[in-house]
C-alpha atoms as a PDB file:
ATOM      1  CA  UNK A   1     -19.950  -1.718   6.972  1.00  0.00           C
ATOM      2  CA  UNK A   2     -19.044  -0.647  10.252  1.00  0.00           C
ATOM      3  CA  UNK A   3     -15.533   1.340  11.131  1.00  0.00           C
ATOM      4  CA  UNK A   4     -16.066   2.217  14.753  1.00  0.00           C
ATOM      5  CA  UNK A   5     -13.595   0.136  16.442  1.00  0.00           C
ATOM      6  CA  UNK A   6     -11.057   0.866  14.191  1.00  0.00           C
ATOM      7  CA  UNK A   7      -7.919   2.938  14.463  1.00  0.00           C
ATOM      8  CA  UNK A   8      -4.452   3.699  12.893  1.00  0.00           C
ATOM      9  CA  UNK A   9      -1.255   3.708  14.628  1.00  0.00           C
ATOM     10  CA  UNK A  10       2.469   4.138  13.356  1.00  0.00           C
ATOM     11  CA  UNK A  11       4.402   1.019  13.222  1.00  0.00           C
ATOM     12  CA  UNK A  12       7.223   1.442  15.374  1.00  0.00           C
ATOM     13  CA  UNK A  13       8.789  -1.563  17.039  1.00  0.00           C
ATOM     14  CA  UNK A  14       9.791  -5.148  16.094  1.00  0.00           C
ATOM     15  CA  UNK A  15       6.646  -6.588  17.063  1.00  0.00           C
ATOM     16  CA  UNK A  16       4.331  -4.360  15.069  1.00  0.00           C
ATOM     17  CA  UNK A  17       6.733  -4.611  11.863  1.00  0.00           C
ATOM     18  CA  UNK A  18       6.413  -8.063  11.981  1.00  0.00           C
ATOM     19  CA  UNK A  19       2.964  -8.248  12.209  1.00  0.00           C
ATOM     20  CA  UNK A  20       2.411  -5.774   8.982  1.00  0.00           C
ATOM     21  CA  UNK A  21       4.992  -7.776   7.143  1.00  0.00           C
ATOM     22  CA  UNK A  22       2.564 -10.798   7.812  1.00  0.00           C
ATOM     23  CA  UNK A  23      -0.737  -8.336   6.675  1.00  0.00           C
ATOM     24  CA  UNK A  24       1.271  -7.054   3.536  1.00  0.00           C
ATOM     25  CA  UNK A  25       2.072 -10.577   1.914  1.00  0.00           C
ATOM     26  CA  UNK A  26      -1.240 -12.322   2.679  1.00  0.00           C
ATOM     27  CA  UNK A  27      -2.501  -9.188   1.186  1.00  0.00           C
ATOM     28  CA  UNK A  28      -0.751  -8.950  -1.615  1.00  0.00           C
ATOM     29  CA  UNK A  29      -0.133 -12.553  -2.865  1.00  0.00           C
ATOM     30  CA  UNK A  30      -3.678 -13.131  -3.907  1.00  0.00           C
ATOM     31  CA  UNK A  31      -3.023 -10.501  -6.635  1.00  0.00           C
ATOM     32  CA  UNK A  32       0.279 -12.259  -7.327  1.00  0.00           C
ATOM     33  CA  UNK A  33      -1.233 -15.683  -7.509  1.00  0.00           C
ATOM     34  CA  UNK A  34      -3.715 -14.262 -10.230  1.00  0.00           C
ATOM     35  CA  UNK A  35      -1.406 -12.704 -12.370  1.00  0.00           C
ATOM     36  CA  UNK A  36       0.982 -15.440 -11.892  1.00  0.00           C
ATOM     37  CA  UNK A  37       4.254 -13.609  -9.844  1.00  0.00           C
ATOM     38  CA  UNK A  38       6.232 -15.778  -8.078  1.00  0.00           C
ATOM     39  CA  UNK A  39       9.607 -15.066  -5.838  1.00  0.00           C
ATOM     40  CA  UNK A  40      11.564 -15.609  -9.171  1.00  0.00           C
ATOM     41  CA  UNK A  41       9.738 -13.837 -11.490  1.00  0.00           C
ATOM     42  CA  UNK A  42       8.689 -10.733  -9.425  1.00  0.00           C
ATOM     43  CA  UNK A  43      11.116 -11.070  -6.083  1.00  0.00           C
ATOM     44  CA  UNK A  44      10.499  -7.379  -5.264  1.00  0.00           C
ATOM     45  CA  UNK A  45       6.813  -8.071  -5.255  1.00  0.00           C
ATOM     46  CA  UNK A  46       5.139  -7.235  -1.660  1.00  0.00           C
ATOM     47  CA  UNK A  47       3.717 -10.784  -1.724  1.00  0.00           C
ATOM     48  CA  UNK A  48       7.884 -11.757  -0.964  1.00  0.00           C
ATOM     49  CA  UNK A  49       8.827  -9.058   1.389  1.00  0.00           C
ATOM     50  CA  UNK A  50      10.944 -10.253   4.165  1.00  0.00           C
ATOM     51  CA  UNK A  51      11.604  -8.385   7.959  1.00  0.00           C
ATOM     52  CA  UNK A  52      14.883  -6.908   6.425  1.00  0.00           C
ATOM     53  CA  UNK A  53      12.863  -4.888   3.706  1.00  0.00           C
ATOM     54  CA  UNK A  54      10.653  -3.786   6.005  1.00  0.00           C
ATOM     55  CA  UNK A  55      13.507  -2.934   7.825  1.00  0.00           C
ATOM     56  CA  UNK A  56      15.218  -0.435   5.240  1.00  0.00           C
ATOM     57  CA  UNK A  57      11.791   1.394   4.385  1.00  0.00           C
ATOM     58  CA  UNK A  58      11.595   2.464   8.219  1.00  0.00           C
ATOM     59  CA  UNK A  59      15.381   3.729   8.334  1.00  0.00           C
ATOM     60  CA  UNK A  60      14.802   5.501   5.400  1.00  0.00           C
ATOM     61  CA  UNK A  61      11.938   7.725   7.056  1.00  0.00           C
ATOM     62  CA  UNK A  62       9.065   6.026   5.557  1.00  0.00           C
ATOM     63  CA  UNK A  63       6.023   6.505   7.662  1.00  0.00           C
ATOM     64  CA  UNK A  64       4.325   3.192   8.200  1.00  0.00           C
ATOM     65  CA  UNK A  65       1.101   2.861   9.795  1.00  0.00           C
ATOM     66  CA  UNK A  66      -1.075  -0.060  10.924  1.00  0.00           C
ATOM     67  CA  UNK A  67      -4.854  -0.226  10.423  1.00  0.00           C
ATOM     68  CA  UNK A  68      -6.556  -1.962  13.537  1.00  0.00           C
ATOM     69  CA  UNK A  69     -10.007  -2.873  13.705  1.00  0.00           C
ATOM     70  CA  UNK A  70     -10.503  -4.993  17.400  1.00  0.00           C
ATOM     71  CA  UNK A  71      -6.794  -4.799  18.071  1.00  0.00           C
ATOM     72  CA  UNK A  72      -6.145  -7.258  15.526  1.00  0.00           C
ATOM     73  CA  UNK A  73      -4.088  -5.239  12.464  1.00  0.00           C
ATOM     74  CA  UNK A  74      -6.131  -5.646   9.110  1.00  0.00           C
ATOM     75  CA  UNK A  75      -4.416  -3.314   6.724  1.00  0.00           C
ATOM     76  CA  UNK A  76      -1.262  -1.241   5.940  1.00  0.00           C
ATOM     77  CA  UNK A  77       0.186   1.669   4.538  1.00  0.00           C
ATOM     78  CA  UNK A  78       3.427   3.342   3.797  1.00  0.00           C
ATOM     79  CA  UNK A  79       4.368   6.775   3.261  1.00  0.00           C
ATOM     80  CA  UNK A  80       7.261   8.292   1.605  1.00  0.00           C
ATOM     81  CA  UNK A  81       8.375  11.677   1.176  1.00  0.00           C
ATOM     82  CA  UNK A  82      10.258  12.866  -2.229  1.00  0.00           C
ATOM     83  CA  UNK A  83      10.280  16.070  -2.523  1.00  0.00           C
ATOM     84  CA  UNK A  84       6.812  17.819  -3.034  1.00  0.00           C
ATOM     85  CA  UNK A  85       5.576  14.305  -4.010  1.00  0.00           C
ATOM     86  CA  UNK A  86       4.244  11.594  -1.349  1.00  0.00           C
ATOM     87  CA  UNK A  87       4.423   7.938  -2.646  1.00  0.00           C
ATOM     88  CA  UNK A  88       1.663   5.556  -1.306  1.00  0.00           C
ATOM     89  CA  UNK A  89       3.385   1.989  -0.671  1.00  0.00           C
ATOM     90  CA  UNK A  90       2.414  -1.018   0.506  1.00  0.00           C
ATOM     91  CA  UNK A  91      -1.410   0.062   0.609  1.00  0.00           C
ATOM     92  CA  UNK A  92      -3.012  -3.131   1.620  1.00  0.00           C
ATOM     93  CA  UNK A  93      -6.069  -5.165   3.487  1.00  0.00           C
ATOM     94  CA  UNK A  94      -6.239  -8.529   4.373  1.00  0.00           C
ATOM     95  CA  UNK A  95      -8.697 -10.301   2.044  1.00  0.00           C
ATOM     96  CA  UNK A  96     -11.140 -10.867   4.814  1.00  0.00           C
ATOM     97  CA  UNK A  97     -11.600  -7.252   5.420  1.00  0.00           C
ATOM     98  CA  UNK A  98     -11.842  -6.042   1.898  1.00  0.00           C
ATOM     99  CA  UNK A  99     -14.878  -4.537   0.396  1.00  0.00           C
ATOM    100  CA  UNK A 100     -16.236  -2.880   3.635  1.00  0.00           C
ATOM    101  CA  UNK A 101     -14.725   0.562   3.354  1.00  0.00           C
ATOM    102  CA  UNK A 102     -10.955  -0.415   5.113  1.00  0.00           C
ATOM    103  CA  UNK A 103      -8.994   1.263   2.137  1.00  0.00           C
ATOM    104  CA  UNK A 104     -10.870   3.731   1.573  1.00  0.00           C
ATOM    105  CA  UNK A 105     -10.514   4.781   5.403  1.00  0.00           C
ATOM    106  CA  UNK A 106      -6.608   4.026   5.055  1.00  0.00           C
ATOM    107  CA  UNK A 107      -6.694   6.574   2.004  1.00  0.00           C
ATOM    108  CA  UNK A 108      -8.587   9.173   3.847  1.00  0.00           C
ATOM    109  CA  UNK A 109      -5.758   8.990   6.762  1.00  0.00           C
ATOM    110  CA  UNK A 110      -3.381   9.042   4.487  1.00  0.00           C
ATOM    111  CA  UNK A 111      -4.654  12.213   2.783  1.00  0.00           C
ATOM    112  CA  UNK A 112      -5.192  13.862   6.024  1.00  0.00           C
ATOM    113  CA  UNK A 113      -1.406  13.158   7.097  1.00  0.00           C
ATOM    114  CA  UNK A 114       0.149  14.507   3.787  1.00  0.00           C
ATOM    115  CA  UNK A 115      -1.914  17.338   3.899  1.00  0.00           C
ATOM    116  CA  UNK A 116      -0.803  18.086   7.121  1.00  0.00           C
ATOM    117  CA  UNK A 117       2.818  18.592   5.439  1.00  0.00           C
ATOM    118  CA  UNK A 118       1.994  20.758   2.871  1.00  0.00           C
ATOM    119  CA  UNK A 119       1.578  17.630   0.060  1.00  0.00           C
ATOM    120  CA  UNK A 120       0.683  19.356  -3.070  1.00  0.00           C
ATOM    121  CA  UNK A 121       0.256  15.625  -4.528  1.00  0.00           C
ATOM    122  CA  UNK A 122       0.029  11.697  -4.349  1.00  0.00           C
ATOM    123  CA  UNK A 123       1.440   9.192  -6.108  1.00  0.00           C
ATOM    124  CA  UNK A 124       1.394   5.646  -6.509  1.00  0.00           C
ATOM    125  CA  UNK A 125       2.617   2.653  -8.708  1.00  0.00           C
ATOM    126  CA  UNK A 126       0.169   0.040  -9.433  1.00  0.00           C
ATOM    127  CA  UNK A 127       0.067  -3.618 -12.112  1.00  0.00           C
ATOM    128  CA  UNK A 128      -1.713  -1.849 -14.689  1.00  0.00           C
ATOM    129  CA  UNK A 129      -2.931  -5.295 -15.211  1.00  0.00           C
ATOM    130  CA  UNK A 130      -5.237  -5.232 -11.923  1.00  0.00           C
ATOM    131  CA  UNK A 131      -8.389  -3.372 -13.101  1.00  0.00           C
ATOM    132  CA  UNK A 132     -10.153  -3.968 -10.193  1.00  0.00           C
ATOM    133  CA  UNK A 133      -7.663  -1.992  -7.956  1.00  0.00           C
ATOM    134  CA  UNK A 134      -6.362   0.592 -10.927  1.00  0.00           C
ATOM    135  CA  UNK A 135     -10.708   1.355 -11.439  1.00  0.00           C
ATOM    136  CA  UNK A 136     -10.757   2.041  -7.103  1.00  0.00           C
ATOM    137  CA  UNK A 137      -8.152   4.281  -7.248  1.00  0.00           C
ATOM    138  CA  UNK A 138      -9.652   6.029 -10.179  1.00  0.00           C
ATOM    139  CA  UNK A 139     -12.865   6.027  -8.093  1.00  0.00           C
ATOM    140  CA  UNK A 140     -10.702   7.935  -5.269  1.00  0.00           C
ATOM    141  CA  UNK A 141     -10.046  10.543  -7.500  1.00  0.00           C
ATOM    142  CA  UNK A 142      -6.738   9.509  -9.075  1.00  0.00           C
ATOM    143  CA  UNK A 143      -5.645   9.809 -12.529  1.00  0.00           C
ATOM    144  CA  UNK A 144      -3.434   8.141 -14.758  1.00  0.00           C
ATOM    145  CA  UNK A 145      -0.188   9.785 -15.643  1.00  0.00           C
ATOM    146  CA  UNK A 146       2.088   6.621 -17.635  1.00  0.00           C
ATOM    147  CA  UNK A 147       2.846   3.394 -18.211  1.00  0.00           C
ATOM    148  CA  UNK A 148       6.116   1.738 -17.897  1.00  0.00           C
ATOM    149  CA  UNK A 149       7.136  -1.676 -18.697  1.00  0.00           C
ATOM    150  CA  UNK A 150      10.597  -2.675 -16.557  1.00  0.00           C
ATOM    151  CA  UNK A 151      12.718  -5.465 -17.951  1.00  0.00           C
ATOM    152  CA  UNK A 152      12.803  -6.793 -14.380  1.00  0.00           C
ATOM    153  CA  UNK A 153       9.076  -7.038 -13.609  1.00  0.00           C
ATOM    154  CA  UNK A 154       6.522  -9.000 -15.825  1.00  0.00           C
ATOM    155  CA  UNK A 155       3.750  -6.822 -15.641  1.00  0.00           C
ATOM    156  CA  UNK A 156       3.285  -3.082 -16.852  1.00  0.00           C
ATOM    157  CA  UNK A 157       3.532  -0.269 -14.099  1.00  0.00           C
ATOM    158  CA  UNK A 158       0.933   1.928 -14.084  1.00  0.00           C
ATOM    159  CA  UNK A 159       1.706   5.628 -12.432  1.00  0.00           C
ATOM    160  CA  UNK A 160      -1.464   7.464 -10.792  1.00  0.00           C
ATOM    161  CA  UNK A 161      -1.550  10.408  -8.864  1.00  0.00           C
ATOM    162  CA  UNK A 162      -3.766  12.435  -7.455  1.00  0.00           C
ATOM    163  CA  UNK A 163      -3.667  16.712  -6.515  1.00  0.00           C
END
């Protein structure tokens, strides 16, 4: 595992949206092709985000950062603020690039930005269905706070946070 040539900068332009649109859905539709989401059964899946949703999440203040390793972005995260709470979205690395300790250093930045406002706590909305990625989290130190099953999604939302 080796993480010295990489580095984290806010997406802020067309260009740099674009390319973490194009890291978020090859990210995420692996995990949608195993649990069987498509556009019609789970459109507001990341695996079918489009420009335009991208788009909204910046003009509503969310902070959006790129994770570079070689100049070439790997990973992604958004940030947003509610309140005392800060939502993880959009947490993702390209399937090339997993296992070697890209996450975890997205997560670290992540927690060292929030902290930096005075988070008391992080949250974040997983498929309760993916135990590989609801057992990491729970490795990072999060905890399990509900379940929700939506009539719009066919999967069961699992809420984590962590203080």
């Amino acid at each position: 595992m080796t993480l010295e040539k990489v580095s984290i900068k806010e997406i802020n332009n067309e260009v740099s949206l674009s390319d973490s649109l194009n890291v978020i859905k090859d990210s995420f539709i692996t995990v949608a092709r195993e649990l069987n989401l498509t556009e019609e059964n789970c459109p507001s899946n990341p695996a079918f985000a489009n420009l335009v949703n991208l788009k909204k999440m910046k003009a509503k203040g969310i902070g959006m950062f790129g994770l570079y390793k070689d100049r070439i972005q790997i990973g992604f995260v958004a940030i947003e603020k509610a309140y005392d709470v800060f939502y993880i979205e959009r947490l993702s690395v390209l399937p090339g690039y997993r296992h070697n300790g890209y996450g975890k250093h997205l997560m670290d930045f992540v927690f060292d930005y929030v902290k930096a406002q005075g988070a008391k706590k992080v949250s974040i909305g997983i498929v309760d269905e993916n135990l590989v990625l609801k057992n990491w989290y729970k490795l990072y130190g999060f905890k399990e706070t509900g379940l929700k099953k939506y009539e719009h999604l066919p999967f069961t939302v699992c809420f984590m946070e962590k203080e």
